[in-house]
PDB file of N, CA and C in Angstrom:
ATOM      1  N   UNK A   1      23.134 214.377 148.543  1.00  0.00           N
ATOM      2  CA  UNK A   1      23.537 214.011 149.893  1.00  0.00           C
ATOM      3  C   UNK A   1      24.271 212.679 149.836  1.00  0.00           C
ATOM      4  N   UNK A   2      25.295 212.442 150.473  1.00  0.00           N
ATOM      5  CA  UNK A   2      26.092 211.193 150.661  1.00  0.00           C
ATOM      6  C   UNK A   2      25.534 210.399 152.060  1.00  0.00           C
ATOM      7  N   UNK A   3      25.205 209.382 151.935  1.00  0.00           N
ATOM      8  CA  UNK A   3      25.185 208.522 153.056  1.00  0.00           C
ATOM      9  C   UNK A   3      26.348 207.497 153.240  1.00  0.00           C
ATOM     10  N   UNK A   4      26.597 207.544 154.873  1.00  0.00           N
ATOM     11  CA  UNK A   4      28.028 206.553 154.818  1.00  0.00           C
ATOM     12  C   UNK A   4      27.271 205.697 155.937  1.00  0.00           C
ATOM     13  N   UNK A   5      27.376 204.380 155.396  1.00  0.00           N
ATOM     14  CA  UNK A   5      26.803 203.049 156.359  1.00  0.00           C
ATOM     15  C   UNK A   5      28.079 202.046 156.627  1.00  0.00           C
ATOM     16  N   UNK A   6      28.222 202.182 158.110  1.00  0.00           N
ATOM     17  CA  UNK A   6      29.248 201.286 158.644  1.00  0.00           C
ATOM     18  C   UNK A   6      28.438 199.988 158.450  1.00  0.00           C
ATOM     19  N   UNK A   7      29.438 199.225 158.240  1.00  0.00           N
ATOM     20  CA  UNK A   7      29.310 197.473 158.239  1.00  0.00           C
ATOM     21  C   UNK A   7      30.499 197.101 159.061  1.00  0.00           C
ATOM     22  N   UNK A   8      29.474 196.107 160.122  1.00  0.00           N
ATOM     23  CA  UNK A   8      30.201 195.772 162.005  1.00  0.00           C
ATOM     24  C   UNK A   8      30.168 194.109 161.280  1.00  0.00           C
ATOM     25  N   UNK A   9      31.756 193.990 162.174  1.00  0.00           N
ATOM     26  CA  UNK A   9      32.086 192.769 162.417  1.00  0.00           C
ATOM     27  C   UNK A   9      31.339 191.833 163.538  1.00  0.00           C
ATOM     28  N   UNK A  10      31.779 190.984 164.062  1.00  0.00           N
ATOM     29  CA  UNK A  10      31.212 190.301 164.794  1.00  0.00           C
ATOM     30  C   UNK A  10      31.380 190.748 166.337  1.00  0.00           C
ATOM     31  N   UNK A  11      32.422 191.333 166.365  1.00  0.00           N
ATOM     32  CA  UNK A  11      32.351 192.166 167.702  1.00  0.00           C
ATOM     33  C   UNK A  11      31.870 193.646 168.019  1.00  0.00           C
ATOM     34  N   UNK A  12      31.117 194.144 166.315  1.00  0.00           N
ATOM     35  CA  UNK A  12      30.526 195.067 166.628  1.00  0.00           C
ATOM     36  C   UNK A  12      31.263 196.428 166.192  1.00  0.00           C
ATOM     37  N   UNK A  13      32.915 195.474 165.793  1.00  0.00           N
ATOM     38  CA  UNK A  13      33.750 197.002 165.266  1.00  0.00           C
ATOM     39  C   UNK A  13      33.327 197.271 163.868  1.00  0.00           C
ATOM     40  N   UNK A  14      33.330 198.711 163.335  1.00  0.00           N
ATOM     41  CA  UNK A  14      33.450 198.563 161.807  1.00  0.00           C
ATOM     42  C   UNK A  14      34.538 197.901 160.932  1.00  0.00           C
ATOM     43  N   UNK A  15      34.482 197.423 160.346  1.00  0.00           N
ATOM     44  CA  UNK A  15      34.987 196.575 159.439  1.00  0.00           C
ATOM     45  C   UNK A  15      35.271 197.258 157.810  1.00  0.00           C
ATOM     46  N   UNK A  16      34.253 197.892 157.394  1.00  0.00           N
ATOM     47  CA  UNK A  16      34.334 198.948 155.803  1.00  0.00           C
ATOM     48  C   UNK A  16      33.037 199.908 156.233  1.00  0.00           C
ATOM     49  N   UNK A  17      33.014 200.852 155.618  1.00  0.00           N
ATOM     50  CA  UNK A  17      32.014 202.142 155.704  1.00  0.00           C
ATOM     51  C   UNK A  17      31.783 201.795 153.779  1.00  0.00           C
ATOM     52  N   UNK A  18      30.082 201.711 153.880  1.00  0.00           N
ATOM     53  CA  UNK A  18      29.837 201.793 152.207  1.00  0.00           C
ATOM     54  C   UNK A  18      29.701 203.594 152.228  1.00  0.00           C
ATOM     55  N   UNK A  19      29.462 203.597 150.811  1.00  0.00           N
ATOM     56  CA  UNK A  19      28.898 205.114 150.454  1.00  0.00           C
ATOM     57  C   UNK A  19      27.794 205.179 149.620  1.00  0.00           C
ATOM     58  N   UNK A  20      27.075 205.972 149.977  1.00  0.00           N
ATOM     59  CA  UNK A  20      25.808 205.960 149.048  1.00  0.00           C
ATOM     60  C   UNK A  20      25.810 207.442 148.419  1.00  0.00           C
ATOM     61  N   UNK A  21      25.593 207.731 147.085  1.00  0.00           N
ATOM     62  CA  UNK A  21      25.941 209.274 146.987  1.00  0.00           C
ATOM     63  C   UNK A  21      24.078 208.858 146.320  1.00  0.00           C
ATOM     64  N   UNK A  22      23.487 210.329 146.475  1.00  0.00           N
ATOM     65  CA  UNK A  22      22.374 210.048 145.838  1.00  0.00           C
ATOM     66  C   UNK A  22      22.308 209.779 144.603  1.00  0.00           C
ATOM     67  N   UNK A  23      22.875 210.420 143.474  1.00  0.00           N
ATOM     68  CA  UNK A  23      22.820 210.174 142.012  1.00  0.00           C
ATOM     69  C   UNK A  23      23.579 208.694 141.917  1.00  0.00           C
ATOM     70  N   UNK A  24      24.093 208.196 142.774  1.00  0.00           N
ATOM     71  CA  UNK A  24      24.518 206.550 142.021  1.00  0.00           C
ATOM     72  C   UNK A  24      23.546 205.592 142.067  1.00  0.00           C
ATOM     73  N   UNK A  25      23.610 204.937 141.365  1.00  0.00           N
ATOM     74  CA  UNK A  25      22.795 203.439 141.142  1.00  0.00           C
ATOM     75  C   UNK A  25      22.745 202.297 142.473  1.00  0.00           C
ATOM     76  N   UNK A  26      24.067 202.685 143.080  1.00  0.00           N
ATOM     77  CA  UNK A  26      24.164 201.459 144.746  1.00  0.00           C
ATOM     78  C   UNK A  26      25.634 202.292 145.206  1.00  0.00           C
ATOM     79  N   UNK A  27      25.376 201.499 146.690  1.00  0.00           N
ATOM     80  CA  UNK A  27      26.500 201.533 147.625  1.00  0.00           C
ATOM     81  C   UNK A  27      27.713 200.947 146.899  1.00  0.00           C
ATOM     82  N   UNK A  28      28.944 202.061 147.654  1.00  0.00           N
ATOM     83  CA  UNK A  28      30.258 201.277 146.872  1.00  0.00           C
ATOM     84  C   UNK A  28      31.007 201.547 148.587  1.00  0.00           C
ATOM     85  N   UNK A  29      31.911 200.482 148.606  1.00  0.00           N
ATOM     86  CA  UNK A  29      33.239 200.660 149.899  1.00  0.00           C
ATOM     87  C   UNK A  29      33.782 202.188 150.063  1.00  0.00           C
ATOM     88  N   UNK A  30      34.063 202.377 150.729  1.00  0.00           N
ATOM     89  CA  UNK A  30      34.802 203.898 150.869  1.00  0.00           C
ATOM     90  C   UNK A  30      36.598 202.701 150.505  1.00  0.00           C
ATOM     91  N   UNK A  31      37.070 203.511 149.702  1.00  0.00           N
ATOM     92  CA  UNK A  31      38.287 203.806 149.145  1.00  0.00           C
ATOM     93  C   UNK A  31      39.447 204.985 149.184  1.00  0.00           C
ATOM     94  N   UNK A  32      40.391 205.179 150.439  1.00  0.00           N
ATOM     95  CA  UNK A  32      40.950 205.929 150.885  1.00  0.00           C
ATOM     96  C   UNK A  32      41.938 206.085 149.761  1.00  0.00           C
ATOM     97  N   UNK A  33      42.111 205.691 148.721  1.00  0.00           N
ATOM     98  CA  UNK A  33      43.265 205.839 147.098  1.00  0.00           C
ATOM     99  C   UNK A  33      42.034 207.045 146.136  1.00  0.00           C
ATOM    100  N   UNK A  34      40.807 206.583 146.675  1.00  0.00           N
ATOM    101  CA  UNK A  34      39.742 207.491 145.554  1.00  0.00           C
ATOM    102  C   UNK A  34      38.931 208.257 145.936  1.00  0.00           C
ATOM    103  N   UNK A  35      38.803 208.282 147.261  1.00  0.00           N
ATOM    104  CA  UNK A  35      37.415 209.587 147.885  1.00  0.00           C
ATOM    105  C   UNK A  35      37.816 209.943 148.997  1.00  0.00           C
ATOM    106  N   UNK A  36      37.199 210.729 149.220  1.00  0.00           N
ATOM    107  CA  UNK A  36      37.526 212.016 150.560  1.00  0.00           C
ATOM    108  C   UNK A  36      36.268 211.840 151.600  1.00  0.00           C
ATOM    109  N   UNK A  37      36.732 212.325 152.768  1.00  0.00           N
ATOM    110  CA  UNK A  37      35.198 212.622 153.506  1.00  0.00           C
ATOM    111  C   UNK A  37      35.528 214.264 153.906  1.00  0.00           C
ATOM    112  N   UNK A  38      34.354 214.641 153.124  1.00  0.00           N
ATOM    113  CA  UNK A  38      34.284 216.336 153.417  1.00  0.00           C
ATOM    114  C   UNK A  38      33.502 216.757 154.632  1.00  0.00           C
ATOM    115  N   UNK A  39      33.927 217.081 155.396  1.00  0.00           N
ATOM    116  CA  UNK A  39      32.779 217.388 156.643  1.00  0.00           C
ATOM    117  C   UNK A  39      31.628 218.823 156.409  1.00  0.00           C
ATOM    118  N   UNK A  40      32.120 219.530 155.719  1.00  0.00           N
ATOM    119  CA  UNK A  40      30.931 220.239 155.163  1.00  0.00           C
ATOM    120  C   UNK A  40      29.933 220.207 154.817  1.00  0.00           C
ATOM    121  N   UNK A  41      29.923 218.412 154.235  1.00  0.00           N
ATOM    122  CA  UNK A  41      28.640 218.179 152.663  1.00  0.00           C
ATOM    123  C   UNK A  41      27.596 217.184 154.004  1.00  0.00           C
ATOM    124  N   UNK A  42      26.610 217.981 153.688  1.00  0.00           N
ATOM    125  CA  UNK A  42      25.745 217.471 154.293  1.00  0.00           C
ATOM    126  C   UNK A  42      25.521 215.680 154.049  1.00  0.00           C
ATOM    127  N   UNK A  43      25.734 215.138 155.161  1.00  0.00           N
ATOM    128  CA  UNK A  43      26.051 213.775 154.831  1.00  0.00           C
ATOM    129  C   UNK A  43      24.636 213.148 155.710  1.00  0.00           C
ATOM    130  N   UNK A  44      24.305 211.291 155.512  1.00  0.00           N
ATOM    131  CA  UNK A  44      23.512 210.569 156.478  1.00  0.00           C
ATOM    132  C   UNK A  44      24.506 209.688 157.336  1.00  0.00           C
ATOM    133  N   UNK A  45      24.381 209.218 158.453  1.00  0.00           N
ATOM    134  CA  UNK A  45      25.106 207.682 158.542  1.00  0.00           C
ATOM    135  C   UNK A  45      24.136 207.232 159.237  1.00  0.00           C
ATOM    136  N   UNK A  46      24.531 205.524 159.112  1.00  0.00           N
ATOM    137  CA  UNK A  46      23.832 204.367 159.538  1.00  0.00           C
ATOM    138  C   UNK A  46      24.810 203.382 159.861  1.00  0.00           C
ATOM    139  N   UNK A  47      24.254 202.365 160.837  1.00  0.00           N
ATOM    140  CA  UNK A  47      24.851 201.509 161.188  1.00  0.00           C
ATOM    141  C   UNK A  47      25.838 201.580 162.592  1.00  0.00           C
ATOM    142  N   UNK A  48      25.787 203.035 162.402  1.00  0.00           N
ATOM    143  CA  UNK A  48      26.952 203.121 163.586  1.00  0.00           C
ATOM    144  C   UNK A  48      27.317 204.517 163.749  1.00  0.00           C
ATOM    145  N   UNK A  49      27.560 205.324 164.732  1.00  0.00           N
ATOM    146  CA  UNK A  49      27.858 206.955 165.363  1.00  0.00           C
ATOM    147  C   UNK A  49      28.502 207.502 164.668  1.00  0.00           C
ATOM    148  N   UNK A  50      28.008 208.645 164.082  1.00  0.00           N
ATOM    149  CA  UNK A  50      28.732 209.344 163.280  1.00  0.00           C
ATOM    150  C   UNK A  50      29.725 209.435 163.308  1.00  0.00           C
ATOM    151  N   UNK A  51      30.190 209.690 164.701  1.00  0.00           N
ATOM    152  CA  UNK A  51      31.616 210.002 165.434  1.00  0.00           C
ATOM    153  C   UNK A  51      32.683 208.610 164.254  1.00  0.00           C
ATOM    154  N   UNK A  52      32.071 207.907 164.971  1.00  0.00           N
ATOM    155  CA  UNK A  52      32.720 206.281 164.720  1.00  0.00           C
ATOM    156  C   UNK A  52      33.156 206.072 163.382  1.00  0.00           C
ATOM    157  N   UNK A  53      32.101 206.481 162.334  1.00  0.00           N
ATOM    158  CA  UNK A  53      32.471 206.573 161.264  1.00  0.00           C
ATOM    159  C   UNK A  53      32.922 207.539 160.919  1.00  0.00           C
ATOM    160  N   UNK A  54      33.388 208.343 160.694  1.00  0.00           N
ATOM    161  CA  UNK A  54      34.463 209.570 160.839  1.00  0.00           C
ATOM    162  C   UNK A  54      35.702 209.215 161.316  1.00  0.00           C
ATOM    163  N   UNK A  55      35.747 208.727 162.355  1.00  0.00           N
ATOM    164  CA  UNK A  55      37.282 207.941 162.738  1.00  0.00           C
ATOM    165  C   UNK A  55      37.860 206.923 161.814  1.00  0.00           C
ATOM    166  N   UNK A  56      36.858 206.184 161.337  1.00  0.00           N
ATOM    167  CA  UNK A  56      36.911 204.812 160.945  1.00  0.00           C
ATOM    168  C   UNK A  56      37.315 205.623 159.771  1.00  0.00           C
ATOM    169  N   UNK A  57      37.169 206.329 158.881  1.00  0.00           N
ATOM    170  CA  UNK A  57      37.484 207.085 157.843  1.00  0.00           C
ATOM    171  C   UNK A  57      38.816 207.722 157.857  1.00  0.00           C
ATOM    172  N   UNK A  58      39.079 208.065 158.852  1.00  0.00           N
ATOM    173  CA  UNK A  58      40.160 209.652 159.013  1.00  0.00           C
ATOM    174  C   UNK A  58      41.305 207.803 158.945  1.00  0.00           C
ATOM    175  N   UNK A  59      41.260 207.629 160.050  1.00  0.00           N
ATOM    176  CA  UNK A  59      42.368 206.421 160.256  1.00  0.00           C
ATOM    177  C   UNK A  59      42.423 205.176 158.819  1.00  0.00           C
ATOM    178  N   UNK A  60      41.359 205.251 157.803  1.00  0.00           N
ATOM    179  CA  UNK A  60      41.590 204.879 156.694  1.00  0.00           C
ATOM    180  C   UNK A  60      42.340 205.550 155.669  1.00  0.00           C
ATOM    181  N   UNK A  61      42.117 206.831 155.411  1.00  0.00           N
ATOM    182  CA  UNK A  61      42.791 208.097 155.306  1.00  0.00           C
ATOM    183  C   UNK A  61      44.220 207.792 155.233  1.00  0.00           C
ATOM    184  N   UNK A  62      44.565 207.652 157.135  1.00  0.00           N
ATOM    185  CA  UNK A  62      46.274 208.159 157.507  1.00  0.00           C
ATOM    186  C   UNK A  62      46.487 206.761 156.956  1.00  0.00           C
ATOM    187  N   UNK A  63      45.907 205.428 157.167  1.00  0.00           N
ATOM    188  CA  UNK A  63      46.731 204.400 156.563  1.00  0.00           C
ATOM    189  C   UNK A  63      47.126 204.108 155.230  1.00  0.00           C
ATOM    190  N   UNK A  64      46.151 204.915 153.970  1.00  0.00           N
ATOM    191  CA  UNK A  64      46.647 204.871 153.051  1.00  0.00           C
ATOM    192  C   UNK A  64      47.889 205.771 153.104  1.00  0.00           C
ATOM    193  N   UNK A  65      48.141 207.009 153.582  1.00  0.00           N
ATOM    194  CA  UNK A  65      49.113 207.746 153.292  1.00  0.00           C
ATOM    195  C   UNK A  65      50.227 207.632 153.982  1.00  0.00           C
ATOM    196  N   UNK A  66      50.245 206.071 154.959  1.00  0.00           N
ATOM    197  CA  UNK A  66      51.352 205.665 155.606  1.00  0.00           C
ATOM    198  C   UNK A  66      51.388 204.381 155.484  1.00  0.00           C
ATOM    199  N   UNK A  67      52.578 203.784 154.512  1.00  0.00           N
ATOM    200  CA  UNK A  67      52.237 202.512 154.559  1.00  0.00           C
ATOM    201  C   UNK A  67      52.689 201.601 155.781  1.00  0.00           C
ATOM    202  N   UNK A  68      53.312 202.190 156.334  1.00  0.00           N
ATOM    203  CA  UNK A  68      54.183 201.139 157.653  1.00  0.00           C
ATOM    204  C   UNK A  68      53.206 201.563 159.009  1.00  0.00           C
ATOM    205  N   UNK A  69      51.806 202.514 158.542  1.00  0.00           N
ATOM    206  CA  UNK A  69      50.786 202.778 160.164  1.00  0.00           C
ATOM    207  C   UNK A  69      50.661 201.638 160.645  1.00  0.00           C
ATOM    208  N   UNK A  70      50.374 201.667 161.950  1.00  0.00           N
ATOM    209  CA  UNK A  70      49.930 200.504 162.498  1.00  0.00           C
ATOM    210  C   UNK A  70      48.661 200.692 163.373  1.00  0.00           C
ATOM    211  N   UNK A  71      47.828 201.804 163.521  1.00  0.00           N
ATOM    212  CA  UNK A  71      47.060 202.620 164.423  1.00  0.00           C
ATOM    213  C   UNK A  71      45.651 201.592 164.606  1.00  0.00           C
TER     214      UNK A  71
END
């Protein structure tokens, strides 16, 4: 199971989503150049609405694959 834990700025927005996969040793940043979010794989989140983190992901996503986004 993957767990994704938002980490909030001071106003409460997310700021980075860690990842926790069970077989790793610790949390690493989500990295939109190296991992995916599969909505299939039974996942946890913390810190913040699933919803939220899912966005916060997808729009990490389109910004790697656009470098001039501004979203």
């Amino acid at each position: 199971m993957v767990h994704y834990i938002a980490e909030l700025d001071e106003s409460q927005e997310i700021c980075a989503v860690w990842v926790k996969e069970k077989s790793a040793r610790g949390p690493y940043v989500f990295d939109p150049q190296k991992h995916i979010l599969n909505p299939k794989t039974v996942s946890g989140y913390s810190g913040a609405q699933k919803e939220k983190i899912e966005e916060w992901i997808s729009k990490s996503l389109q910004r790697s694959r656009t470098p001039d986004y501004h979203g």
